[in-house]
Protein backbone atom coordinates (compact mmCIF):
# COMPACT_ATOMS: atom_id res chain seq x y z
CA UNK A 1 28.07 -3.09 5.37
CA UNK A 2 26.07 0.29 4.55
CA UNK A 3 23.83 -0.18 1.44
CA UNK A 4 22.62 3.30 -0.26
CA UNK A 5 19.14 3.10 -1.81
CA UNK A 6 18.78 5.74 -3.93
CA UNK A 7 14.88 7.59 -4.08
CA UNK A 8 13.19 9.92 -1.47
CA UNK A 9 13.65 9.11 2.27
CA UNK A 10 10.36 9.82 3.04
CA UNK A 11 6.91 9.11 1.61
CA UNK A 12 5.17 11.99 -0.72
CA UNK A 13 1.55 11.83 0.44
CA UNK A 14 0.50 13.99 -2.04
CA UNK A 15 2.14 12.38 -5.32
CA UNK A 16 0.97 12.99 -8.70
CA UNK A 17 -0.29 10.00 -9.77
CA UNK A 18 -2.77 10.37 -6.49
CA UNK A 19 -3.88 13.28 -7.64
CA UNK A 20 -4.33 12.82 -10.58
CA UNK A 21 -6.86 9.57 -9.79
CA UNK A 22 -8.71 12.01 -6.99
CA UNK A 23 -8.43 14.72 -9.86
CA UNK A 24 -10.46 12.24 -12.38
CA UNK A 25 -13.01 11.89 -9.53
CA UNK A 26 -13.70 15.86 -8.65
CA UNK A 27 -11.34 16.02 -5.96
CA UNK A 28 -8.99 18.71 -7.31
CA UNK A 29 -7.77 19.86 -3.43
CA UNK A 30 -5.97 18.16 -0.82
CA UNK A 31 -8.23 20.29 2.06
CA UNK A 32 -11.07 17.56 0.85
CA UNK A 33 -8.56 15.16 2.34
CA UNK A 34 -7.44 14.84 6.06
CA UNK A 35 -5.18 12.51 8.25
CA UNK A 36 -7.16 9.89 10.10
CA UNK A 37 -5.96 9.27 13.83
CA UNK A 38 -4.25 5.97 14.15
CA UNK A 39 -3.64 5.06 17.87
CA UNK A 40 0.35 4.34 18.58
CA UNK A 41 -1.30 0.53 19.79
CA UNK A 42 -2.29 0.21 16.76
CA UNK A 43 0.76 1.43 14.71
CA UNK A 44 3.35 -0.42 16.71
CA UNK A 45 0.84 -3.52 16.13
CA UNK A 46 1.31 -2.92 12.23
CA UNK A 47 4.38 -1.52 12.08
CA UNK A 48 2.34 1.34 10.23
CA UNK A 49 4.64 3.10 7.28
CA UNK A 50 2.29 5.07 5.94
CA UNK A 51 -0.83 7.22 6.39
CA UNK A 52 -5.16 6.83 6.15
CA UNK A 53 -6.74 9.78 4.78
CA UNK A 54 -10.41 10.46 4.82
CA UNK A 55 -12.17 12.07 1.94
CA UNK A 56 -14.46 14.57 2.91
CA UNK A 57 -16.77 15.12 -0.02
CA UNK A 58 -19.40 12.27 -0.35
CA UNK A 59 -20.31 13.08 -4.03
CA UNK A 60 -18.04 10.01 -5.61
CA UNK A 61 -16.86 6.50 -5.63
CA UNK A 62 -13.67 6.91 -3.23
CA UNK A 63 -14.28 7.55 0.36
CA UNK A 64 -10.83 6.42 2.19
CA UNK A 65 -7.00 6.76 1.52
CA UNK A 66 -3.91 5.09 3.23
CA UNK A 67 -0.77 5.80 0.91
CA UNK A 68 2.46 4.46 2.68
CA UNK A 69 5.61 2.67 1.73
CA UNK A 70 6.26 -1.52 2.10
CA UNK A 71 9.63 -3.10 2.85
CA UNK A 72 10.61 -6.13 1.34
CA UNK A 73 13.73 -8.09 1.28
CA UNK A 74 16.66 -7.74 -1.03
CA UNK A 75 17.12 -11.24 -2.40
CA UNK A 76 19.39 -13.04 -0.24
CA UNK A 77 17.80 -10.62 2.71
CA UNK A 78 15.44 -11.71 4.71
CA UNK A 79 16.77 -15.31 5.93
CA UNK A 80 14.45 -16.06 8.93
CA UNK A 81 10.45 -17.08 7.33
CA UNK A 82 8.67 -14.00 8.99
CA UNK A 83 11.23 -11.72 10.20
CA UNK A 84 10.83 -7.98 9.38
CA UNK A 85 13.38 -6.67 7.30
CA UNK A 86 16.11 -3.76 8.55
CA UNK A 87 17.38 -1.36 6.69
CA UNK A 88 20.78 -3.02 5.29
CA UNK A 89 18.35 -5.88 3.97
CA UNK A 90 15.61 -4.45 2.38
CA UNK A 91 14.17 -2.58 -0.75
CA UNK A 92 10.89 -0.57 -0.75
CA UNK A 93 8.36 0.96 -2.68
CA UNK A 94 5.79 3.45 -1.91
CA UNK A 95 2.19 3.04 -3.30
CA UNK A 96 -1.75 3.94 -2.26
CA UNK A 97 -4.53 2.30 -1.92
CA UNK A 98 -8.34 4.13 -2.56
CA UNK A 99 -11.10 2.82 -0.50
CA UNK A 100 -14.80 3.37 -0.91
CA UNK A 101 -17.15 3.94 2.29
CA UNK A 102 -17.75 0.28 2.97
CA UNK A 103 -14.30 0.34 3.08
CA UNK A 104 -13.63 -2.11 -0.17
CA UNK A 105 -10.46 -1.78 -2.35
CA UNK A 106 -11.36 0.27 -5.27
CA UNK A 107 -7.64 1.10 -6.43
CA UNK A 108 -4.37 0.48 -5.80
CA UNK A 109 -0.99 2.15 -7.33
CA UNK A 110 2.65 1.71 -6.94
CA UNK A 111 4.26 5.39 -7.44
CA UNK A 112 7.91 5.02 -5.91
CA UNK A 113 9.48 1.45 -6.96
CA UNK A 114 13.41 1.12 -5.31
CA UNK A 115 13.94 -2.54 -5.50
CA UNK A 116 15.57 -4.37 -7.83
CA UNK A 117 13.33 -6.97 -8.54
CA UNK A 118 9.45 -7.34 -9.14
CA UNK A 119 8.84 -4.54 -10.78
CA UNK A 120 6.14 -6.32 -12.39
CA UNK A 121 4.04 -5.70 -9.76
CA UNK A 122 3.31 -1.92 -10.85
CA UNK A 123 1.37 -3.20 -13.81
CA UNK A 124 -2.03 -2.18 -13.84
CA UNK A 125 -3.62 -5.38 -14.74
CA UNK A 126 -1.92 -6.97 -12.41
CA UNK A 127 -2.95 -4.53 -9.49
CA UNK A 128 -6.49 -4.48 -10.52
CA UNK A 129 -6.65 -8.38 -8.86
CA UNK A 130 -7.14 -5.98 -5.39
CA UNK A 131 -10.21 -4.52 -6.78
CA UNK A 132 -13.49 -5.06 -4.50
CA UNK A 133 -11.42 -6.86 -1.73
CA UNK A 134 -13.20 -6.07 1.65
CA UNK A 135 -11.62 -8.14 4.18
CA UNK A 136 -14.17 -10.70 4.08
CA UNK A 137 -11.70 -13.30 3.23
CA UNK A 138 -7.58 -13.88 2.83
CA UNK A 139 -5.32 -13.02 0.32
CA UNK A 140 -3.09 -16.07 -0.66
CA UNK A 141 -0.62 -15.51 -3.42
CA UNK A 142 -1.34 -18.00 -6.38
CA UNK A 143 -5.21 -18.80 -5.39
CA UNK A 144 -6.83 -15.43 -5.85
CA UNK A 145 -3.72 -13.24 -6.43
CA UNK A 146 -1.79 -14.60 -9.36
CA UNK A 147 2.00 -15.14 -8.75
CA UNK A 148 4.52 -13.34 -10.63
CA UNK A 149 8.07 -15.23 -11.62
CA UNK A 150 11.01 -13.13 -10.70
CA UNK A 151 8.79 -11.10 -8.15
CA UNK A 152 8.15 -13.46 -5.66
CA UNK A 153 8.72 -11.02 -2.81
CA UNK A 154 7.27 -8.05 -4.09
CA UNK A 155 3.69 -9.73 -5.05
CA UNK A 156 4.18 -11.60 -1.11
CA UNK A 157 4.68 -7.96 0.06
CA UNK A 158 1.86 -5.96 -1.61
CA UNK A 159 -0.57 -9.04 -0.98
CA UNK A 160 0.31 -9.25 2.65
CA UNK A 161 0.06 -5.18 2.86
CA UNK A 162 -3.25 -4.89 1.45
CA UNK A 163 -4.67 -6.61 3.31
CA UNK A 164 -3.44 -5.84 6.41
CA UNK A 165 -4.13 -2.12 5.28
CA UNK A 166 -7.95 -3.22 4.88
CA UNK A 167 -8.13 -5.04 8.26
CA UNK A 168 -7.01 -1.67 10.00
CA UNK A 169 -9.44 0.22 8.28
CA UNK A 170 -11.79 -1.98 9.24
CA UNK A 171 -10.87 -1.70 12.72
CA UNK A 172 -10.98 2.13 12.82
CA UNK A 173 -14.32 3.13 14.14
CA UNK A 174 -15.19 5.92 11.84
């Protein structure tokens, strides 16, 4: 069975609600910005769908980028606890996540929401629970990241991407 998502194919890097947020901050050009090098070992170890950016200009609070796009299942999808879901089983949405230069969640923002369910999570309130987080310890859905009926699989998703998004970071010797 072929299942059509509807939405862009790809990921818009430069989306206006980034800008915007970079805008607010002095950063009115994407030449301030450029692609960090991510190692294929380390994108086949994350199954990387997205990009880190690197801010060039030291004069404000946001240092580090990675804006990229999570998979999660359709309900129903993903039947096996862990498995990584295909195409004909899963939904997506696109989002970014600013960094400052210790590398500590300072924003994050859904942009590009093409599941069904969960849309919840692109509240703002709701997002700002990411604020500050450094890597330092786990993210676990209803202790410090408050659950969301109905989105279940979209607040597991973001959770589980944001932090894997600040352990690579972290990794990257920069």
């Amino acid at each position: 069975m072929n299942v059509l998502v509807s939405g862009q194919e790809k990921i818009e890097y430069q989306n206006k609600p980034l800008k915007r947020m970079l805008s607010r901050e002095g950063i009115s050009v994407f030449s301030q910005i450029s692609e960090l090098d991510i190692t294929d070992s380390l994108r086949r170890k994350y199954r990387i769908q997205g990009k880190f950016f690197e801010i060039s200009t030291d004069e404000n609070r946001y240092k580090y980028i990675y804006t990229g796009r999570v998979n999660s299942c359709r309900a129903g999808g993903c039947k096996i606890p862990g498995e990584t879901p295909g195409d004909e089983a899963s939904e997506y949405f696109d989002y970014f996540i600013l960094f400052d230069r210790t590398k500590s969640v300072q924003a994050v923002k859904v942009f590009n929401y093409q599941a069904t369910h969960g849309y919840e999570i692109t509240s703002r309130g709701w997002l700002k629970q990411f604020i500050g987080y450094d890597g330092s310890q786990s993210l676990e859905v209803s202790k410090n990241i408050d659950a969301i009926s109905g989105a279940t699989i979209s607040v597991r998703a973001i959770t589980a991407d944001v932090e894997i998004k600040t352990e690579i970071l972290k990794e990257l010797k920069l």
